[in-house]
PDB file of N, CA and C in Angstrom:
ATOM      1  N   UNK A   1       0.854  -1.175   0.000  1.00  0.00           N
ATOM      2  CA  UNK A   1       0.000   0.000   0.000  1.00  0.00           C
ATOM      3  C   UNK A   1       0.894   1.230   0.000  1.00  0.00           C
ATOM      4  N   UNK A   2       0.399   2.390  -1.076  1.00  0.00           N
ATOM      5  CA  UNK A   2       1.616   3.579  -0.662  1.00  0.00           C
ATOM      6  C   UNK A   2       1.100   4.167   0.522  1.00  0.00           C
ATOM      7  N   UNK A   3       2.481   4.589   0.416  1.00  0.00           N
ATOM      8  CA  UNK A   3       1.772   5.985   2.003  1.00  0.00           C
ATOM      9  C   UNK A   3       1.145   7.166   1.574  1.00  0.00           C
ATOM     10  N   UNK A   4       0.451   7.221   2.777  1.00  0.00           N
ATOM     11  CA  UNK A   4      -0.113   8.354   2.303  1.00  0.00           C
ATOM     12  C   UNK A   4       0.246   9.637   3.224  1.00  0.00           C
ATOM     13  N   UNK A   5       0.207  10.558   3.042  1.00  0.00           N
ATOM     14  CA  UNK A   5       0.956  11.923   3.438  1.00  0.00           C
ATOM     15  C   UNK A   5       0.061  12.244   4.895  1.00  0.00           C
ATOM     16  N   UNK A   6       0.677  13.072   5.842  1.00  0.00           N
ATOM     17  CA  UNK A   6      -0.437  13.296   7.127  1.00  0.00           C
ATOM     18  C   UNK A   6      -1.853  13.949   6.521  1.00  0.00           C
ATOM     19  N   UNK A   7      -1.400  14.906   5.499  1.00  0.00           N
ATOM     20  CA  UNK A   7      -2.658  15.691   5.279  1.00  0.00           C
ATOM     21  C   UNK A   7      -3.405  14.948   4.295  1.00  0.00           C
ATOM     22  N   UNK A   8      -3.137  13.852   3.900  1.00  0.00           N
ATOM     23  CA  UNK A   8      -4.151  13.109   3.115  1.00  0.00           C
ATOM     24  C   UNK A   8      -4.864  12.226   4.114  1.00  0.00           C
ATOM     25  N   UNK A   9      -4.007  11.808   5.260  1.00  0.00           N
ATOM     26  CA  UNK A   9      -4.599  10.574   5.962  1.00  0.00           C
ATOM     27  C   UNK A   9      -5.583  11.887   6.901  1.00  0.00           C
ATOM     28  N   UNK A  10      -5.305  12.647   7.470  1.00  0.00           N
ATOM     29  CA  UNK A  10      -6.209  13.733   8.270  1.00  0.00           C
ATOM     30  C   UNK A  10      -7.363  13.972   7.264  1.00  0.00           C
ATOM     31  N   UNK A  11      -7.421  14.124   5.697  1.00  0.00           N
ATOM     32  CA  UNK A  11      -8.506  14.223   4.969  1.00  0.00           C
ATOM     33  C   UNK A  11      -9.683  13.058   5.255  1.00  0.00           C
ATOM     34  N   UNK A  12      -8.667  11.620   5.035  1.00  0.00           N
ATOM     35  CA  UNK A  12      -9.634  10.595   5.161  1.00  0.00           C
ATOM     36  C   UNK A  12     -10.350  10.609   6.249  1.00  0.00           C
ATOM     37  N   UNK A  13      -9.802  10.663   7.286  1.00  0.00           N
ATOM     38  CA  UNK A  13     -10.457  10.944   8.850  1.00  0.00           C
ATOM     39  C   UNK A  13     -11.533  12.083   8.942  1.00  0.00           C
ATOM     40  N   UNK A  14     -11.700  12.824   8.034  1.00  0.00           N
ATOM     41  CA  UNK A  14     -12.637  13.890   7.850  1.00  0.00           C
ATOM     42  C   UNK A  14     -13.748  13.575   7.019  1.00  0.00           C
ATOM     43  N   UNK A  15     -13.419  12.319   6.442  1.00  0.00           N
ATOM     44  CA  UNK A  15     -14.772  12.286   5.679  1.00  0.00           C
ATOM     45  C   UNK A  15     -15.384  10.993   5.914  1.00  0.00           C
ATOM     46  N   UNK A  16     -14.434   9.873   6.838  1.00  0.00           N
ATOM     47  CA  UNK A  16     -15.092   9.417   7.878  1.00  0.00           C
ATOM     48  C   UNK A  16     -15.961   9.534   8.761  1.00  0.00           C
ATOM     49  N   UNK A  17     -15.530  10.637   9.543  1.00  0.00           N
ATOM     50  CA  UNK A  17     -16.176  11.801  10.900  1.00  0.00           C
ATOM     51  C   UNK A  17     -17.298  11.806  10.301  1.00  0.00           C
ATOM     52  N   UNK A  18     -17.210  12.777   9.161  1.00  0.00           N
ATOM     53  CA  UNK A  18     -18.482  12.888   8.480  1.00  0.00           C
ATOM     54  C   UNK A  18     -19.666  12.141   7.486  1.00  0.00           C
ATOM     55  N   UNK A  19     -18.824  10.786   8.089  1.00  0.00           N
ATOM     56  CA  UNK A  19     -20.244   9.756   7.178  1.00  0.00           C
ATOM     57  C   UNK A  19     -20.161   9.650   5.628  1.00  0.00           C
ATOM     58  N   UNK A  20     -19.355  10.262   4.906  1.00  0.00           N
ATOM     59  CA  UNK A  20     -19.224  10.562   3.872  1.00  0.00           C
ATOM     60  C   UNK A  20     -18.153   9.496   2.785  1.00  0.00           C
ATOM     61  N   UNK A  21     -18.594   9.261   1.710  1.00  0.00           N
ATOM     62  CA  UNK A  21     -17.912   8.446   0.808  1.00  0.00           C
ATOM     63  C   UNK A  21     -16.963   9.268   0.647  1.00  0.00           C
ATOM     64  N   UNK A  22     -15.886   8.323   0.277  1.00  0.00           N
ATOM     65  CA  UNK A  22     -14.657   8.687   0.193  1.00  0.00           C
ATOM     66  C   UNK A  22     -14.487   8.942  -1.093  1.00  0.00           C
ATOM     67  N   UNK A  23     -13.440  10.010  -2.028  1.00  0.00           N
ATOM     68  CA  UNK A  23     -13.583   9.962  -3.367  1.00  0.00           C
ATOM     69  C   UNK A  23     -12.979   9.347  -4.188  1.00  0.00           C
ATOM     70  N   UNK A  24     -13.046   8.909  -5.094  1.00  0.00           N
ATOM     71  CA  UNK A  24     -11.816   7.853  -5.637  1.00  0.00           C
ATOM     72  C   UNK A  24     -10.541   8.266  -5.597  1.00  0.00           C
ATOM     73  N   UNK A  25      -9.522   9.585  -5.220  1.00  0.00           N
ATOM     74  CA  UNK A  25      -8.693   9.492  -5.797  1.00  0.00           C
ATOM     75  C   UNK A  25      -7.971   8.675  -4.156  1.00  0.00           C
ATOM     76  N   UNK A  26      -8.669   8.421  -3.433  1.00  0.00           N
ATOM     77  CA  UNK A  26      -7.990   8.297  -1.862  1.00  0.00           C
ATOM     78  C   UNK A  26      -9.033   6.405  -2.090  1.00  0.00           C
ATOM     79  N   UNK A  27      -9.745   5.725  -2.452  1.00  0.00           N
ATOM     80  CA  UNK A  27      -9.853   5.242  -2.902  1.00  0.00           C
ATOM     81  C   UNK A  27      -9.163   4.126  -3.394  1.00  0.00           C
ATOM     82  N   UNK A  28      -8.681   4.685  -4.988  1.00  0.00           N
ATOM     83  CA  UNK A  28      -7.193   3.850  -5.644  1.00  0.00           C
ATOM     84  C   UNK A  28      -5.980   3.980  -4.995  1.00  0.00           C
ATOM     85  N   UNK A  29      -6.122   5.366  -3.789  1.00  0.00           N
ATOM     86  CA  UNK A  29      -4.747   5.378  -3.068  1.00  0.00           C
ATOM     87  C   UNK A  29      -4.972   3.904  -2.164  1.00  0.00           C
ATOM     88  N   UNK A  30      -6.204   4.127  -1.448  1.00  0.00           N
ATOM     89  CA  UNK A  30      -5.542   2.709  -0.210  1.00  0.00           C
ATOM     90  C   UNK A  30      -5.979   1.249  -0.799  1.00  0.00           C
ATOM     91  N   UNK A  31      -6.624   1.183  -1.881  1.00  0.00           N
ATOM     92  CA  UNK A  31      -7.014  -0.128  -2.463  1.00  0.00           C
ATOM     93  C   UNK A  31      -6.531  -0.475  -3.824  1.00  0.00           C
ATOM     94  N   UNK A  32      -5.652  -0.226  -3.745  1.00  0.00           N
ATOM     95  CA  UNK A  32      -4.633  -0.047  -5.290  1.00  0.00           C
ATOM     96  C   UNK A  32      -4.556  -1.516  -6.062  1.00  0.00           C
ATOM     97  N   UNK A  33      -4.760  -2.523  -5.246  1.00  0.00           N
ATOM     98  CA  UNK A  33      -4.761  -3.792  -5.749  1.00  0.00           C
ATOM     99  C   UNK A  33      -6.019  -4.172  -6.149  1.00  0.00           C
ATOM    100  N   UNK A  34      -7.139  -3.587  -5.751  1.00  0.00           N
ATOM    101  CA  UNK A  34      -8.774  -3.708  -6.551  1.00  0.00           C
ATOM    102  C   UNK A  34      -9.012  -3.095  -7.546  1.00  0.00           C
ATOM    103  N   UNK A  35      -8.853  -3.278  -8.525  1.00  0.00           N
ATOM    104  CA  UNK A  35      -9.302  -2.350  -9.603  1.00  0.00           C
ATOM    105  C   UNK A  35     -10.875  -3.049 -10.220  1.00  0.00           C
ATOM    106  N   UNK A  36     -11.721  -2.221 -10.114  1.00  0.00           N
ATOM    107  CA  UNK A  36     -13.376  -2.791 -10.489  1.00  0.00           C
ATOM    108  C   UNK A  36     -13.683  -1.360 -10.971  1.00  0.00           C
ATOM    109  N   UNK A  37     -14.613  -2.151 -11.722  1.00  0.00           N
ATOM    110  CA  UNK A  37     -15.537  -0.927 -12.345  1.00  0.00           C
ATOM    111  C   UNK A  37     -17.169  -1.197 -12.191  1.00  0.00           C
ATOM    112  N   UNK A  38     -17.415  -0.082 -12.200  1.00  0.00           N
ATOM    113  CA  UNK A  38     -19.047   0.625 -11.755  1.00  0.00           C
ATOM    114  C   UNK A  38     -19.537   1.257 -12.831  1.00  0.00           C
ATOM    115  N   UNK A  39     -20.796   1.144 -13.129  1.00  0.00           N
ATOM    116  CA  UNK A  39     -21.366   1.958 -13.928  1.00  0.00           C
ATOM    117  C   UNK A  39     -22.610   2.780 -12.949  1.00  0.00           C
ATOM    118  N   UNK A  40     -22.033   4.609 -12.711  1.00  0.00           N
ATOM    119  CA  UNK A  40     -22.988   5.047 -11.506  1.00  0.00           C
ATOM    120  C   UNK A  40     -23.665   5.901 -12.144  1.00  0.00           C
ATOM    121  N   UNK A  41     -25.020   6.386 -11.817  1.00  0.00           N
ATOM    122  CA  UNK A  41     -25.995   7.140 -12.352  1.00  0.00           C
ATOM    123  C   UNK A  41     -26.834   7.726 -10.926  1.00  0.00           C
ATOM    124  N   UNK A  42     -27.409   8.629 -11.413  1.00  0.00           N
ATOM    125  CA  UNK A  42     -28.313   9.259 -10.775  1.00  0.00           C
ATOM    126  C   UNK A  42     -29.631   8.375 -10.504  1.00  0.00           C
ATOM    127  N   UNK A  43     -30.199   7.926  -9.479  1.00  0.00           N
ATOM    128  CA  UNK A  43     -31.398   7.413  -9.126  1.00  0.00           C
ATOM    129  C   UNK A  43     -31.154   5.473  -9.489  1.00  0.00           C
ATOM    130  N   UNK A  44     -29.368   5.296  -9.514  1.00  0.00           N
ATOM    131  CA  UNK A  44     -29.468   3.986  -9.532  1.00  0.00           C
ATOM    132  C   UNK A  44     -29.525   3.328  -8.038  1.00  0.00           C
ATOM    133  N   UNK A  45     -29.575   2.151  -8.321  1.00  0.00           N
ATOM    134  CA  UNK A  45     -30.477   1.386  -6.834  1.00  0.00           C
ATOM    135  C   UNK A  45     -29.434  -0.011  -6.845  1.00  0.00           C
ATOM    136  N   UNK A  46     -29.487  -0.328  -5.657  1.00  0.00           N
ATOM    137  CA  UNK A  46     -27.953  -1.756  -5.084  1.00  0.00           C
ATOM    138  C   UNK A  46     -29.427  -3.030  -5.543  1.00  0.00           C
ATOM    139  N   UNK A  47     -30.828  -2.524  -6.284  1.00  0.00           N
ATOM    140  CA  UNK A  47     -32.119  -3.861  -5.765  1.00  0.00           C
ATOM    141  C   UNK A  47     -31.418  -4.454  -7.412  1.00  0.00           C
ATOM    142  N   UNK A  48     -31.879  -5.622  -6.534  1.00  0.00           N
ATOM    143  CA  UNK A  48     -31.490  -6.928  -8.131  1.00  0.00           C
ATOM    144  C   UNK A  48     -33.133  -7.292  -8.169  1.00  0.00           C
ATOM    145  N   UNK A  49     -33.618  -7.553  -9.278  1.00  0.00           N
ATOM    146  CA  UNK A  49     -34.809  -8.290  -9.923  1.00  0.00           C
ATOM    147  C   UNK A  49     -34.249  -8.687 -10.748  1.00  0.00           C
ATOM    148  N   UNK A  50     -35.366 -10.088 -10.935  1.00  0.00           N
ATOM    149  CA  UNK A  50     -35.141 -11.069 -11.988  1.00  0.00           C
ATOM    150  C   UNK A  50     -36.599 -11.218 -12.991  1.00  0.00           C
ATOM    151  N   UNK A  51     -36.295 -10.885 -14.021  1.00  0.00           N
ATOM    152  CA  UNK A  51     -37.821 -11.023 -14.837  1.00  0.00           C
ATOM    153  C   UNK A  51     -37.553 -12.472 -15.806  1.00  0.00           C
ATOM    154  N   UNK A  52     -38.497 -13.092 -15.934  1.00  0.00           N
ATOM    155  CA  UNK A  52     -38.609 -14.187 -16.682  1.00  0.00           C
ATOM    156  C   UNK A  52     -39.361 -13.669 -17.984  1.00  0.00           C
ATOM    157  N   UNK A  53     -38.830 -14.143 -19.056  1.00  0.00           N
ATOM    158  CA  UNK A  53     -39.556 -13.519 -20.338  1.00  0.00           C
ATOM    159  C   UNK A  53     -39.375 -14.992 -21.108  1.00  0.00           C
ATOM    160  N   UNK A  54     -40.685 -14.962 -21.681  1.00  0.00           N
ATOM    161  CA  UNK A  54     -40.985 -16.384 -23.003  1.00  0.00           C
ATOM    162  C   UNK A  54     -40.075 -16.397 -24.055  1.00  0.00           C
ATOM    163  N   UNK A  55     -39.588 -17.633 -24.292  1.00  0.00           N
ATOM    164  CA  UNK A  55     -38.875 -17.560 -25.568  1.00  0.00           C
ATOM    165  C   UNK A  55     -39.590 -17.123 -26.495  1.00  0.00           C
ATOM    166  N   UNK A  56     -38.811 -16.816 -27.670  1.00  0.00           N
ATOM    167  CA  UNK A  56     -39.282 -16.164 -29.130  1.00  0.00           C
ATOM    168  C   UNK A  56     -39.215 -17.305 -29.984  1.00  0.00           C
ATOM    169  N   UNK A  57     -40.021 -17.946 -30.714  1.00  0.00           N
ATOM    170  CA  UNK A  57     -40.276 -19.032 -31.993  1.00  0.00           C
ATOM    171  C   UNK A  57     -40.228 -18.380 -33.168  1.00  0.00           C
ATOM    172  N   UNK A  58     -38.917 -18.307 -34.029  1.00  0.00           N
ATOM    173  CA  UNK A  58     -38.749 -17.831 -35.169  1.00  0.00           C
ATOM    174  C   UNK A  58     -38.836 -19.199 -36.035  1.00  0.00           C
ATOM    175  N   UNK A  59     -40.341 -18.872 -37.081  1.00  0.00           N
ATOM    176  CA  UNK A  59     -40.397 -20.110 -37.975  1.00  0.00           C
ATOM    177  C   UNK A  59     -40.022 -19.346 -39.538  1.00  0.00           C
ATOM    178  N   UNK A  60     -39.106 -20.161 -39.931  1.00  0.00           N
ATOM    179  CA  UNK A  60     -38.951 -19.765 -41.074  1.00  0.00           C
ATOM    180  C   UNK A  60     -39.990 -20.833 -42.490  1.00  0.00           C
ATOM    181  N   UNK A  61     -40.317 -19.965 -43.513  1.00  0.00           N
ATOM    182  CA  UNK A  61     -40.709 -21.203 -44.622  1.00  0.00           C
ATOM    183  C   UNK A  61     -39.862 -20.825 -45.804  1.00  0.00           C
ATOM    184  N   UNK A  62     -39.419 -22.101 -46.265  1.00  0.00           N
ATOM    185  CA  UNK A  62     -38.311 -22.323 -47.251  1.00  0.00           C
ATOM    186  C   UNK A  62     -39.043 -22.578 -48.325  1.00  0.00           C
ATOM    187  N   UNK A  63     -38.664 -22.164 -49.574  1.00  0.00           N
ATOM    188  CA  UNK A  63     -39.240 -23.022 -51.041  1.00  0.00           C
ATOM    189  C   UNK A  63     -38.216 -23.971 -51.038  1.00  0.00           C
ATOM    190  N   UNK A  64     -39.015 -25.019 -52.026  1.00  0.00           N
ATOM    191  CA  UNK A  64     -38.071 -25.898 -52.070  1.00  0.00           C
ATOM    192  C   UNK A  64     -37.642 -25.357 -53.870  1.00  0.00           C
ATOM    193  N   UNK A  65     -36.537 -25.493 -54.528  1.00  0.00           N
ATOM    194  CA  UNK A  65     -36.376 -25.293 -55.482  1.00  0.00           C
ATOM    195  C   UNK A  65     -36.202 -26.606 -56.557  1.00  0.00           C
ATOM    196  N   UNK A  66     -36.949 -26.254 -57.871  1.00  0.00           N
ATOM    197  CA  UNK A  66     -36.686 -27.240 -58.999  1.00  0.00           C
ATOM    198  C   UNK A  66     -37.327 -27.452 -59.798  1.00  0.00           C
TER     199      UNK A  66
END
């Protein structure tokens, strides 16, 4: 893990205190070996649903040629 400087580690402790997500760049600093990706949006949600949908029956008709 790198180090991190007093006034970066006093930052983290501040946004601890305050309940607050941390921002990525302090983040990739202390978890440097996780690299994942997110796709984040406004009004997205942690809920999983599962919908079941009917297969599709594609019939084709062939001529026969001759």
């Amino acid at each position: 893990m790198p180090r991190l400087t007093e006034q970066e580690k006093q930052e983290i402790l501040r946004y601890i205190e305050a309940d607050k997500p941390l921002p990525d760049k302090f983040r990739f600093l202390l978890f440097a070996d996780k690299r994942e990706v997110e796709l984040v949006w406004n009004g997205k949600t942690s809920e999983v649903s599962n919908i079941v949908l009917p297969f599709q029956v594609i019939r084709g008709v062939g001529a026969a040629l001759g």
